[in-house]
PDB file of N, CA and C in Angstrom:
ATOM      1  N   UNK A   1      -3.565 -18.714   6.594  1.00  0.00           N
ATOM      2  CA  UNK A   1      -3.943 -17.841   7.696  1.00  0.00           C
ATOM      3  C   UNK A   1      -3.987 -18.669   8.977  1.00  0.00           C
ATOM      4  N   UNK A   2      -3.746 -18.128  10.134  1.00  0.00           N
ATOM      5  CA  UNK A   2      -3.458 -18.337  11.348  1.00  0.00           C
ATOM      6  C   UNK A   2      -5.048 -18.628  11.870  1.00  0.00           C
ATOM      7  N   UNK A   3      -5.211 -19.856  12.315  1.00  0.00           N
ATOM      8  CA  UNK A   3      -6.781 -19.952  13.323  1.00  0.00           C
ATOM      9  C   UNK A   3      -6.786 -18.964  14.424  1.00  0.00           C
ATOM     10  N   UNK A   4      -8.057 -19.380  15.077  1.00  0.00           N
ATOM     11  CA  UNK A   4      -8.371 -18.854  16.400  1.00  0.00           C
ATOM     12  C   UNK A   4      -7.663 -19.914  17.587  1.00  0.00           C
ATOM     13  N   UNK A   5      -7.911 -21.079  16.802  1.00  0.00           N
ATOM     14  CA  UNK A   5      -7.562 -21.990  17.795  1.00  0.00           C
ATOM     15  C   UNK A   5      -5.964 -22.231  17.978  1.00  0.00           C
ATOM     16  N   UNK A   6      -5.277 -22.084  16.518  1.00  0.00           N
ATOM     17  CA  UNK A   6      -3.269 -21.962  16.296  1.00  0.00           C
ATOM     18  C   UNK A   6      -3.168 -20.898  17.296  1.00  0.00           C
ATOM     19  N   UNK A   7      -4.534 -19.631  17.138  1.00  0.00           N
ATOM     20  CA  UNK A   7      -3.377 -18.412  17.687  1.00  0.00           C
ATOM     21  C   UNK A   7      -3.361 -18.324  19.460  1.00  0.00           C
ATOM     22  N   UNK A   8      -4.617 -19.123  19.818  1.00  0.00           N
ATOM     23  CA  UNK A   8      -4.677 -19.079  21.531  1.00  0.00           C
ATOM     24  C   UNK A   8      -3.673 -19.730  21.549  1.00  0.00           C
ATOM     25  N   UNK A   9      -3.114 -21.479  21.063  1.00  0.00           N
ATOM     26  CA  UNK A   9      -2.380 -21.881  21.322  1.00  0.00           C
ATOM     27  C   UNK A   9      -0.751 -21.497  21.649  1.00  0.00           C
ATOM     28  N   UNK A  10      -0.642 -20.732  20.372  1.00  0.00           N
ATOM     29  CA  UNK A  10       0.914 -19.558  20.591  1.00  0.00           C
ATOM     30  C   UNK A  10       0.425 -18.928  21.652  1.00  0.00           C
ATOM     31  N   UNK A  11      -0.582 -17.958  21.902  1.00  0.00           N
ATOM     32  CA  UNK A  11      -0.537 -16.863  22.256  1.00  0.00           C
ATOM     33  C   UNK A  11      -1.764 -16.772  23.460  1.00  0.00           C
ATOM     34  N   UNK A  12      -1.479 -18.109  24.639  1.00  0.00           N
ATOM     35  CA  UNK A  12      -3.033 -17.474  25.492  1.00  0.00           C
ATOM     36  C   UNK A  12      -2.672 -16.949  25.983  1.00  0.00           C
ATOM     37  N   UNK A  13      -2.426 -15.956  26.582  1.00  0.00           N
ATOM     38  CA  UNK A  13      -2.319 -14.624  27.425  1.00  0.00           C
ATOM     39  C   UNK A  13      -3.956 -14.080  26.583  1.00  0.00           C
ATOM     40  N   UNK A  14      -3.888 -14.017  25.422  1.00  0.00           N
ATOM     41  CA  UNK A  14      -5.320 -13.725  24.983  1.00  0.00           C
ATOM     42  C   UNK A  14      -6.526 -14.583  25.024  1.00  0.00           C
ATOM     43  N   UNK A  15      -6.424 -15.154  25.836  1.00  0.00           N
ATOM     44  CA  UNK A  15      -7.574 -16.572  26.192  1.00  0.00           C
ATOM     45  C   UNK A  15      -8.842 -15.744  26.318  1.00  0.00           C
ATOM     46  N   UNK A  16      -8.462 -14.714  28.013  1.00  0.00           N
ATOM     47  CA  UNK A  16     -10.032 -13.834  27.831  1.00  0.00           C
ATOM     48  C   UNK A  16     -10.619 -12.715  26.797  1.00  0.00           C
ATOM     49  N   UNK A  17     -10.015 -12.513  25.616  1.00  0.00           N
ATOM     50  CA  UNK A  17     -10.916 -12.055  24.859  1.00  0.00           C
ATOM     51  C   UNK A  17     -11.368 -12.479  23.603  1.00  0.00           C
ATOM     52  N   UNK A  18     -13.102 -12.204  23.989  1.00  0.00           N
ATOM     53  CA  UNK A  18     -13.918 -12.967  22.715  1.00  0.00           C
ATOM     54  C   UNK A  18     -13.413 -13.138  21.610  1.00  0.00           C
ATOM     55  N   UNK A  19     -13.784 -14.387  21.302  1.00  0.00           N
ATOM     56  CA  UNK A  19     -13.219 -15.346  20.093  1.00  0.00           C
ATOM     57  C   UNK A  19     -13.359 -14.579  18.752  1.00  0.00           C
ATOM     58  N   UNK A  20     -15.045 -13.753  18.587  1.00  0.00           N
ATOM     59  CA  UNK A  20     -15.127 -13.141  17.235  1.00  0.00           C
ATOM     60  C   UNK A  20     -14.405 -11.521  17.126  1.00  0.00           C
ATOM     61  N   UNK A  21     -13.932 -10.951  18.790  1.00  0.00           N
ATOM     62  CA  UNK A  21     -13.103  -9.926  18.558  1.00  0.00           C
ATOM     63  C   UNK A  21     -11.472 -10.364  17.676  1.00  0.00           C
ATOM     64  N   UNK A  22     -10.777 -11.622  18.240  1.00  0.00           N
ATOM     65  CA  UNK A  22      -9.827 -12.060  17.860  1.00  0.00           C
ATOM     66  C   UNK A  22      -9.806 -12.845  16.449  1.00  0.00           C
ATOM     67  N   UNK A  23     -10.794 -13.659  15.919  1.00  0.00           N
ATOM     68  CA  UNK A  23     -10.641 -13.966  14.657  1.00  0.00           C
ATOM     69  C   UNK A  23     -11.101 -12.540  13.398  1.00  0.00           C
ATOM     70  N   UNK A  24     -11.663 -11.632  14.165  1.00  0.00           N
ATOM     71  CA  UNK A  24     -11.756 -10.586  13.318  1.00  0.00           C
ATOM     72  C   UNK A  24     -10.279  -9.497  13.136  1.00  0.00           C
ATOM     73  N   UNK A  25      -9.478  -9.035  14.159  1.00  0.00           N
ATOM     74  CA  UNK A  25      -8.224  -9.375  14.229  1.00  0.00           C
ATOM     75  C   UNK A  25      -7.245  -9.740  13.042  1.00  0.00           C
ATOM     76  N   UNK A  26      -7.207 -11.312  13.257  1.00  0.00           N
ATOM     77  CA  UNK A  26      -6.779 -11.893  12.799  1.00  0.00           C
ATOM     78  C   UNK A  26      -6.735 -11.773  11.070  1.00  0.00           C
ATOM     79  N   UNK A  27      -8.172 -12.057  10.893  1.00  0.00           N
ATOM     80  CA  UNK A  27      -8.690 -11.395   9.448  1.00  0.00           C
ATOM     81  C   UNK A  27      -8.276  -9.761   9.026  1.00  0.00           C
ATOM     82  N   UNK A  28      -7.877  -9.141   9.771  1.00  0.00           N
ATOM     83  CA  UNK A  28      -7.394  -7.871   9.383  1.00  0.00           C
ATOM     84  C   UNK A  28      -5.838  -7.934   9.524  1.00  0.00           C
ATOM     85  N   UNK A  29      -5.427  -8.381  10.241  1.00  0.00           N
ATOM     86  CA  UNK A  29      -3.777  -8.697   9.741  1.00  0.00           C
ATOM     87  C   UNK A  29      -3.490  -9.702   8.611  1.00  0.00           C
ATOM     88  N   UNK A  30      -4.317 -10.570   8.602  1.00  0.00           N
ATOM     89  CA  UNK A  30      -4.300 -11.947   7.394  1.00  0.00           C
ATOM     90  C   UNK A  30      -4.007 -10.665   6.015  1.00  0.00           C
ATOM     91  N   UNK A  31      -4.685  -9.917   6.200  1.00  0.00           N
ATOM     92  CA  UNK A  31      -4.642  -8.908   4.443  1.00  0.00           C
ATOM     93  C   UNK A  31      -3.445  -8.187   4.444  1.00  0.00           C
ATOM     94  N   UNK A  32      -2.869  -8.449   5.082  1.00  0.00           N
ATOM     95  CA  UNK A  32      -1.367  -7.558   5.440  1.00  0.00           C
ATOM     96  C   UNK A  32      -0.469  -7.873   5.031  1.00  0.00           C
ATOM     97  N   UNK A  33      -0.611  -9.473   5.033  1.00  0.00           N
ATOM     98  CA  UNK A  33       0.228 -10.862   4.392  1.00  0.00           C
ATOM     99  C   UNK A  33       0.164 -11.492   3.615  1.00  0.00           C
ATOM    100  N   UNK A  34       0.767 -12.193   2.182  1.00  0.00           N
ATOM    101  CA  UNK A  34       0.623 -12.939   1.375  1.00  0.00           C
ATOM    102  C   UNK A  34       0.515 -14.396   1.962  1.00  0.00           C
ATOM    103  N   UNK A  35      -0.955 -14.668   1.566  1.00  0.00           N
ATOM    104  CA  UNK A  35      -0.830 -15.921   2.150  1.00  0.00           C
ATOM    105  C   UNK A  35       0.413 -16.967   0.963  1.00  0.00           C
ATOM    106  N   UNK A  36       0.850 -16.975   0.445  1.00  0.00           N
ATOM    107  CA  UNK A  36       2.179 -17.628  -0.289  1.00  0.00           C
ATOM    108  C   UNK A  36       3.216 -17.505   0.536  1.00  0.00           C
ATOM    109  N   UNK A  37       3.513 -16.512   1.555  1.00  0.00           N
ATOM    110  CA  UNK A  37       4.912 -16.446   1.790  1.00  0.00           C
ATOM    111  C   UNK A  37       4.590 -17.476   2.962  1.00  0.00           C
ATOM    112  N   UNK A  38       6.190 -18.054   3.089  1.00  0.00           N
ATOM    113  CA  UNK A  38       6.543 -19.612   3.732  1.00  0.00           C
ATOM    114  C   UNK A  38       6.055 -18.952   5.610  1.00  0.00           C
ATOM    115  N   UNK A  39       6.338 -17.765   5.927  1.00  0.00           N
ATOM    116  CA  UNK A  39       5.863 -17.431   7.432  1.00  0.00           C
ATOM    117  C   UNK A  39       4.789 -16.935   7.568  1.00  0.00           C
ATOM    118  N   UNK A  40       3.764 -16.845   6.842  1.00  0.00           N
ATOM    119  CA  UNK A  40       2.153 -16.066   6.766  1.00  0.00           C
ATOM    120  C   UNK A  40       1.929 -16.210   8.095  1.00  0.00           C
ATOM    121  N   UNK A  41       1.878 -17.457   8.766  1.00  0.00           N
ATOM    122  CA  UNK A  41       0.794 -18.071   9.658  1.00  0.00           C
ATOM    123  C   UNK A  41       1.430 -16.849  11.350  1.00  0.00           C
ATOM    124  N   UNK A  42       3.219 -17.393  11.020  1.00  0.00           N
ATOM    125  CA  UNK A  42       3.912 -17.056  11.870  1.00  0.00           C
ATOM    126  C   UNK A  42       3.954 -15.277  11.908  1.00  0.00           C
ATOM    127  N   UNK A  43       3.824 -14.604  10.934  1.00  0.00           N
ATOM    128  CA  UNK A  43       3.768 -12.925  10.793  1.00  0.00           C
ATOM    129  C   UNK A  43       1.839 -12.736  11.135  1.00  0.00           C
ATOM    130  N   UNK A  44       1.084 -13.496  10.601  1.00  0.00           N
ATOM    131  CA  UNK A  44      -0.186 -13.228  10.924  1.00  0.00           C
ATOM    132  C   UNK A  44      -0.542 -13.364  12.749  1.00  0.00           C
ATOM    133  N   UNK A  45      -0.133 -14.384  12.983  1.00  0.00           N
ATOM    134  CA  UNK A  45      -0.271 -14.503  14.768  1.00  0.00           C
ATOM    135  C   UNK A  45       0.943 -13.152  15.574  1.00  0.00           C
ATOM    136  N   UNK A  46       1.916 -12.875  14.700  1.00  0.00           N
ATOM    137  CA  UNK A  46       2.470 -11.833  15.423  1.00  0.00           C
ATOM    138  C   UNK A  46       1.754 -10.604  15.643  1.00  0.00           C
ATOM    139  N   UNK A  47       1.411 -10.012  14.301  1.00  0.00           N
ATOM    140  CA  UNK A  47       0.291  -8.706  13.955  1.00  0.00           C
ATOM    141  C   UNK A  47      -0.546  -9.119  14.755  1.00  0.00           C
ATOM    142  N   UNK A  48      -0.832  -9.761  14.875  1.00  0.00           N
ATOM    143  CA  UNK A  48      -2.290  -9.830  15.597  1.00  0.00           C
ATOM    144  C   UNK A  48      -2.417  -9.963  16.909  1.00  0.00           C
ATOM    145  N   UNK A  49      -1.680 -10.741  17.754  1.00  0.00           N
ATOM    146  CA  UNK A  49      -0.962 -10.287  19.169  1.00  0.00           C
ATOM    147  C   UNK A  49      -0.771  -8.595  19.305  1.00  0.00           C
ATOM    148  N   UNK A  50       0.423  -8.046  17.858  1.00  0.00           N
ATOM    149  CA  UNK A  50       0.633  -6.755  18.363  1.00  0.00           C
ATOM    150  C   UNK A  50      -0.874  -6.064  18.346  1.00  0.00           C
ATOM    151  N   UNK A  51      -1.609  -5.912  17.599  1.00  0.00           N
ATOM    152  CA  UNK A  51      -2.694  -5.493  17.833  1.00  0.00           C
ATOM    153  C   UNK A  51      -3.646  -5.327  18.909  1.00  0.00           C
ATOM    154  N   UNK A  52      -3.568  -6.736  19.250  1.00  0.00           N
ATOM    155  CA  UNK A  52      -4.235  -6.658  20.662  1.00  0.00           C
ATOM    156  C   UNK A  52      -3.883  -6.356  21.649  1.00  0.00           C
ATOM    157  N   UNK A  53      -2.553  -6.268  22.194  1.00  0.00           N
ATOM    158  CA  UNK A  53      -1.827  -5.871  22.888  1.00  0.00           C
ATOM    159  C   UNK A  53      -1.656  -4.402  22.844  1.00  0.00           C
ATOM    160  N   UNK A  54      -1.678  -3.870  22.136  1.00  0.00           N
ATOM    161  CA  UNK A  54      -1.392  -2.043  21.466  1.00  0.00           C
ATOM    162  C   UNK A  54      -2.536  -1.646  22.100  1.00  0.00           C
ATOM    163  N   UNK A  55      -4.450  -2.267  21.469  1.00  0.00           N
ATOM    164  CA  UNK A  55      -5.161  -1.781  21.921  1.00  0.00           C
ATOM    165  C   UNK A  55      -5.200  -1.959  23.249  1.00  0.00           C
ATOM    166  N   UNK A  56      -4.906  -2.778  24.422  1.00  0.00           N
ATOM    167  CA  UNK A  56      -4.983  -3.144  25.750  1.00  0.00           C
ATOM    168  C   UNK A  56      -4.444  -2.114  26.458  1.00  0.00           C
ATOM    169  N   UNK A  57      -3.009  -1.619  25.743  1.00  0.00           N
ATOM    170  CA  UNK A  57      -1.908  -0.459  26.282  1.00  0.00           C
ATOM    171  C   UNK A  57      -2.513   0.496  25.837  1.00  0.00           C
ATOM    172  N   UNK A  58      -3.324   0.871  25.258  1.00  0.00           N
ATOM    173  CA  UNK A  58      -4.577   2.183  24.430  1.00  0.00           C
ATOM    174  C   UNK A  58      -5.530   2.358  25.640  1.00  0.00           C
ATOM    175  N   UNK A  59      -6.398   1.254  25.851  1.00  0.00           N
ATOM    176  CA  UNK A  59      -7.247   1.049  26.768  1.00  0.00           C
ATOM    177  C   UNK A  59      -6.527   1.772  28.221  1.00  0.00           C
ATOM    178  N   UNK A  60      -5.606   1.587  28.327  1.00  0.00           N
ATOM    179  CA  UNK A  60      -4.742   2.091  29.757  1.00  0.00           C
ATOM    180  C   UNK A  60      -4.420   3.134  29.638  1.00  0.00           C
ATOM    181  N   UNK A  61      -4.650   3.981  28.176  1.00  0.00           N
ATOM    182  CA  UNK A  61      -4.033   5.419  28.473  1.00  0.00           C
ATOM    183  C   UNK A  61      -3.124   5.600  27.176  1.00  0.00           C
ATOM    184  N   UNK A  62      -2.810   4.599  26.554  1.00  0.00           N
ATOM    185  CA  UNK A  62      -1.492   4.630  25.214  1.00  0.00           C
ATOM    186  C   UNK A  62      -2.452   5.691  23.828  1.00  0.00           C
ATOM    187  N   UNK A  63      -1.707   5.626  22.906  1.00  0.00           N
ATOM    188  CA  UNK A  63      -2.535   6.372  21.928  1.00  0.00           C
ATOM    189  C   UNK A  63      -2.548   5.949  20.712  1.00  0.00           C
ATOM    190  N   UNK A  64      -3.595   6.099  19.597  1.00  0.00           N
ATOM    191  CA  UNK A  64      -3.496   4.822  18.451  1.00  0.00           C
ATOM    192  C   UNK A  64      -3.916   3.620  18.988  1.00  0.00           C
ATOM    193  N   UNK A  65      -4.237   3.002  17.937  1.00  0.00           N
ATOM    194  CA  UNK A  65      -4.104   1.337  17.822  1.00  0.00           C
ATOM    195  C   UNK A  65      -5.621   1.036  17.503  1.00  0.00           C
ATOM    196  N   UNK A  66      -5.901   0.042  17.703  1.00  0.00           N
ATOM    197  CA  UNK A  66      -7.393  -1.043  17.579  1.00  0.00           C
ATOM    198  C   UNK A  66      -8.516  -0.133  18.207  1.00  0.00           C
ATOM    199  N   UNK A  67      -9.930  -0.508  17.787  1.00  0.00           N
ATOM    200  CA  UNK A  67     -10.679  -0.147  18.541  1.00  0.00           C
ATOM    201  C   UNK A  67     -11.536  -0.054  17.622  1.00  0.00           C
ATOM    202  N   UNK A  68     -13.177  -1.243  19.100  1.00  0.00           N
ATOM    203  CA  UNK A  68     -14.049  -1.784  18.276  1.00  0.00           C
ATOM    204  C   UNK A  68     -15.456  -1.437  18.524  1.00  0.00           C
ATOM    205  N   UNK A  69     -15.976  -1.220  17.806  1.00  0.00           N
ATOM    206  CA  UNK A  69     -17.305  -0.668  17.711  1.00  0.00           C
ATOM    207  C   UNK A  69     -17.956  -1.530  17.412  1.00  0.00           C
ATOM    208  N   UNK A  70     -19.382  -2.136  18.768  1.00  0.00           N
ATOM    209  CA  UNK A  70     -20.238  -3.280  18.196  1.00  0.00           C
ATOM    210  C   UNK A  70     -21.644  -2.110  18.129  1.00  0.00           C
ATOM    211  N   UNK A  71     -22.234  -2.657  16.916  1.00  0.00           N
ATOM    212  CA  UNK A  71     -23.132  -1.812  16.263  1.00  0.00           C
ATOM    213  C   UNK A  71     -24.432  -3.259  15.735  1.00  0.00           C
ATOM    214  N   UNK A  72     -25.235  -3.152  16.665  1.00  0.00           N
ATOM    215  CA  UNK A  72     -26.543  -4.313  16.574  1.00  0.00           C
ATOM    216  C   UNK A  72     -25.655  -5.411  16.629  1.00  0.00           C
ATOM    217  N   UNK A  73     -25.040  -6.148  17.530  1.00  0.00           N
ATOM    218  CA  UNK A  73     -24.565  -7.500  17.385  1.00  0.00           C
ATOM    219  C   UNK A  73     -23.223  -7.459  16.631  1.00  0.00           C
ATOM    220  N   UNK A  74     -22.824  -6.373  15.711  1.00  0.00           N
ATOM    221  CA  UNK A  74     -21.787  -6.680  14.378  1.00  0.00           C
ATOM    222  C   UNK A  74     -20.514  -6.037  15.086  1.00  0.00           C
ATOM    223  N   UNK A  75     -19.382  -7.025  15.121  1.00  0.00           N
ATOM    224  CA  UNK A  75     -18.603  -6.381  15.609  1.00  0.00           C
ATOM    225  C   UNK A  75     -18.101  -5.424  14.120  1.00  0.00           C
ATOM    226  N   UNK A  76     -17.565  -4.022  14.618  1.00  0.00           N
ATOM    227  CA  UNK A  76     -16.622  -3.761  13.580  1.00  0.00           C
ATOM    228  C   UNK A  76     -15.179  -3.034  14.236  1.00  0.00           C
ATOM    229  N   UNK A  77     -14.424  -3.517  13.410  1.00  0.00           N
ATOM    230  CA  UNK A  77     -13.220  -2.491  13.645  1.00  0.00           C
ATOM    231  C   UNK A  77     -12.634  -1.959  12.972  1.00  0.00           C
ATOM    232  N   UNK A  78     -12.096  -0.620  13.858  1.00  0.00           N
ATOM    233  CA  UNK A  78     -11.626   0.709  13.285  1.00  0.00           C
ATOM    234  C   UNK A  78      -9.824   0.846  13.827  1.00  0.00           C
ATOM    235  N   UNK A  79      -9.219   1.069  12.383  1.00  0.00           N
ATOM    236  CA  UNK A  79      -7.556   1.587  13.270  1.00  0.00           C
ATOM    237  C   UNK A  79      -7.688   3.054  13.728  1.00  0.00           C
ATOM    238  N   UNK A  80      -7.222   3.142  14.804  1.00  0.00           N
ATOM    239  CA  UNK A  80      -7.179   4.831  15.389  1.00  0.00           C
ATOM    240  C   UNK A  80      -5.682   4.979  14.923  1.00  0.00           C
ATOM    241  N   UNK A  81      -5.846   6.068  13.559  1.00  0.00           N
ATOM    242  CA  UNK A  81      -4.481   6.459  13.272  1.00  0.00           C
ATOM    243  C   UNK A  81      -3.840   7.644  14.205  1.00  0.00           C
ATOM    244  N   UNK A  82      -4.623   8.171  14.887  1.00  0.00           N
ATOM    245  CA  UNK A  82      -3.836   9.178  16.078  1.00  0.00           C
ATOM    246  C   UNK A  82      -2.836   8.819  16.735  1.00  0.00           C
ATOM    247  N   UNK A  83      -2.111   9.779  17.428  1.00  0.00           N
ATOM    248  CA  UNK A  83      -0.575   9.358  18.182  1.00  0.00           C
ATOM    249  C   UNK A  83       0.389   8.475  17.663  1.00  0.00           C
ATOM    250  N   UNK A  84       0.326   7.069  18.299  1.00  0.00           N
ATOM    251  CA  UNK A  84       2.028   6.569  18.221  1.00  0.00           C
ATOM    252  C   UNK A  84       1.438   6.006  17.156  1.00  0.00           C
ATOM    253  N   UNK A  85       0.571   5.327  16.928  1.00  0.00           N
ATOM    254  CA  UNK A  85      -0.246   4.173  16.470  1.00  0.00           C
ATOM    255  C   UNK A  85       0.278   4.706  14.815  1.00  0.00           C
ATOM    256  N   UNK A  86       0.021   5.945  14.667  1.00  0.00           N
ATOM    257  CA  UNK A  86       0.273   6.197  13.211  1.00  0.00           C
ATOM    258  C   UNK A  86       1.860   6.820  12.689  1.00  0.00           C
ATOM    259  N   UNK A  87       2.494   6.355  14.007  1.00  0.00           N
ATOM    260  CA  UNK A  87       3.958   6.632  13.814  1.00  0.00           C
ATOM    261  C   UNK A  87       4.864   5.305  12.156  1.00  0.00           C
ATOM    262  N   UNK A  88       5.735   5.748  12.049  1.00  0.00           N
ATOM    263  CA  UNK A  88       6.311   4.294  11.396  1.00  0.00           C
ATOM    264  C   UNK A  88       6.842   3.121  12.262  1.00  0.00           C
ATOM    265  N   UNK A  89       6.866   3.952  13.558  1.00  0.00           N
ATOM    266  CA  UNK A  89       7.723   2.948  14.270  1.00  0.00           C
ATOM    267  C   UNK A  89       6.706   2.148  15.687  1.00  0.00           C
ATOM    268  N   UNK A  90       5.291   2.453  14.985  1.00  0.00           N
ATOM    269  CA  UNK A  90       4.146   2.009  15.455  1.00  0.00           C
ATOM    270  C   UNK A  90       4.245   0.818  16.201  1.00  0.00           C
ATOM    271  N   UNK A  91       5.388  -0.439  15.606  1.00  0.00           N
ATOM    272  CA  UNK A  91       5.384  -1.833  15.807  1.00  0.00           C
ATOM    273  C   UNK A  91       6.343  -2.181  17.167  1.00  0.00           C
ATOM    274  N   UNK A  92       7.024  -0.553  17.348  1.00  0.00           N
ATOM    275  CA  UNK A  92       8.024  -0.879  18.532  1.00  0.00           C
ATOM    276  C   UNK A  92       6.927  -0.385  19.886  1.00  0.00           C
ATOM    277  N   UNK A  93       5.888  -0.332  19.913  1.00  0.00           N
ATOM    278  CA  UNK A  93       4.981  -0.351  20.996  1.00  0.00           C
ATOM    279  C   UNK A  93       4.320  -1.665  21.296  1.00  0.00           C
ATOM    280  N   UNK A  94       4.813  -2.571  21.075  1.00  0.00           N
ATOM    281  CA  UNK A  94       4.669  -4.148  21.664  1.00  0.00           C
ATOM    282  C   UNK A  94       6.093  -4.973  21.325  1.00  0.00           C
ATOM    283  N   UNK A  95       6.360  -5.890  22.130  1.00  0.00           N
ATOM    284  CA  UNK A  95       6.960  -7.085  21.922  1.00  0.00           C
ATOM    285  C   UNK A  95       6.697  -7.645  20.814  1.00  0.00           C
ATOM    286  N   UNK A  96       5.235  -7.930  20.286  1.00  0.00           N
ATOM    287  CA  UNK A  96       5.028  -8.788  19.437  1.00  0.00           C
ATOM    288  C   UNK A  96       5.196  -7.943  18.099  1.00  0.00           C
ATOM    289  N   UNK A  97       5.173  -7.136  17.948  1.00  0.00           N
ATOM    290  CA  UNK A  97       5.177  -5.791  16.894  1.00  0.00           C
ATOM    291  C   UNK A  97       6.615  -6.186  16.854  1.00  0.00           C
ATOM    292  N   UNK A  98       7.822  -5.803  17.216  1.00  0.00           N
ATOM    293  CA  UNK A  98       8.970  -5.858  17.410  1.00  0.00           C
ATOM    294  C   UNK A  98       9.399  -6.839  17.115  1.00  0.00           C
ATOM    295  N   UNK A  99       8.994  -8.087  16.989  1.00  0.00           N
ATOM    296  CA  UNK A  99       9.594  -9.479  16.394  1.00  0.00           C
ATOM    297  C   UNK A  99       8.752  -9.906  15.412  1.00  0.00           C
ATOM    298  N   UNK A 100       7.644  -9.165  14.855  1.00  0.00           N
ATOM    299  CA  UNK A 100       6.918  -9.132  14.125  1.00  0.00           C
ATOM    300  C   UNK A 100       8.199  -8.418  12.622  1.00  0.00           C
ATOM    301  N   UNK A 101       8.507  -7.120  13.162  1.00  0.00           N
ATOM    302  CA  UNK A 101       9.392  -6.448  11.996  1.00  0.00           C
ATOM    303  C   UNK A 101      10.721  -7.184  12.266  1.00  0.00           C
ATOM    304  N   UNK A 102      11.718  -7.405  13.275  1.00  0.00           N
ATOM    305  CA  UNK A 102      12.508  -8.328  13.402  1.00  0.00           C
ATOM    306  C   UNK A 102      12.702  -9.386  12.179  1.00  0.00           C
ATOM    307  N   UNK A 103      11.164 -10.470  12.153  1.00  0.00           N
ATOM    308  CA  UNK A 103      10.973 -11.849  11.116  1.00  0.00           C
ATOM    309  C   UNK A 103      10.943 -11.227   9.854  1.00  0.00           C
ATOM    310  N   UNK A 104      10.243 -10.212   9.860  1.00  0.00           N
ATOM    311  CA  UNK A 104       9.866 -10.069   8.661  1.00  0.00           C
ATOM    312  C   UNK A 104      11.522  -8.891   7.581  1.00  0.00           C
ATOM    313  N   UNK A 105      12.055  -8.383   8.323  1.00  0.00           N
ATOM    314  CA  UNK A 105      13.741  -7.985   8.143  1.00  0.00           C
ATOM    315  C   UNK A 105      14.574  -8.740   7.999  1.00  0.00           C
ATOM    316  N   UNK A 106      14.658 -10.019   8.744  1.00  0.00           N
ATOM    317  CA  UNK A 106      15.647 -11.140   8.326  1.00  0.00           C
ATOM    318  C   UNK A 106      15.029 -11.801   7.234  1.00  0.00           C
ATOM    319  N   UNK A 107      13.881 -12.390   6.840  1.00  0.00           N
ATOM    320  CA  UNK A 107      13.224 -12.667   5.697  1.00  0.00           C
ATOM    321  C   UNK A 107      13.562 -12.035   4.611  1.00  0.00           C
ATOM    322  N   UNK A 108      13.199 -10.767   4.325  1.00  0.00           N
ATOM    323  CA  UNK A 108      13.795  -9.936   3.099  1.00  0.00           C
ATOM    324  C   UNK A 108      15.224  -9.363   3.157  1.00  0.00           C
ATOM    325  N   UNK A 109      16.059  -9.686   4.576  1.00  0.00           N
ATOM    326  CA  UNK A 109      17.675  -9.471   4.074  1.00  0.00           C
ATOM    327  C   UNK A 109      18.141 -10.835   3.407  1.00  0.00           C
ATOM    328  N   UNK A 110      17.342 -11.715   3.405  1.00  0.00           N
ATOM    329  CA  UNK A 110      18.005 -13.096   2.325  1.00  0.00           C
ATOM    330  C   UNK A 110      17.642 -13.304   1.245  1.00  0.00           C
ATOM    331  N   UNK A 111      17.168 -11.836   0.696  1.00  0.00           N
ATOM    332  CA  UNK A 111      16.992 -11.856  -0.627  1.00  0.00           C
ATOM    333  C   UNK A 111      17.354 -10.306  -1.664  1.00  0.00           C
ATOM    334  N   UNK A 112      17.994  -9.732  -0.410  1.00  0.00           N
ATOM    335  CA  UNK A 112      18.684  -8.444  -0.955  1.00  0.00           C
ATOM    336  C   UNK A 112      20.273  -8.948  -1.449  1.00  0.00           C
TER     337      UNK A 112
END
């Protein structure tokens, strides 16, 4: 699994948001992925960019995606399956979504 600290490094554009919103994140795309396969780290920091990014474009008006409910101190998060978010083609609403399915398509065409 991808750190907090690997994923600012790829990815600070997410510098300003809290560290336990993003390693929680992170931990929810990490289950998405076998940690065995040789790109985990590299598909886990993608999901998880797209995520944050989806919810940011949510926050502005988009529909679907992330969204977190702190309840006494605890962060939790919820996927909003409404609108695009619960489309199949959910991942073409970010860049990082988009080279997210990209890696992960050339990966399994070298074994079809």
């Amino acid at each position: 699994m991808i750190t907090y600290d690997e994923f600012l490094l790829i990815y600070p554009v997410f510098a300003s948001i809290p560290q336990t919103r993003i390693e929680a994140i992170i931990e929810m795309a990490s289950r998405q992925i076998s940690p065995e396969h040789s790109l985990a780290k590299d598909l886990t920091g993608l999901l998880t960019a797209h995520y944050l990014s989806a919810n940011d474009s949510n926050r502005r008006g988009g529909a679907g995606g992330i969204k977190s409910i702190d309840i006494r101190g605890e962060t939790r998060i919820d996927y909003d399956v409404g609108g695009a978010a619960a489309s199949r083609d959910s991942l073409d609403q970010t860049s990082y979504g988009r080279e997210y399915r990209r890696l992960l398509e050339e990966v399994t065409a070298m074994f079809v």
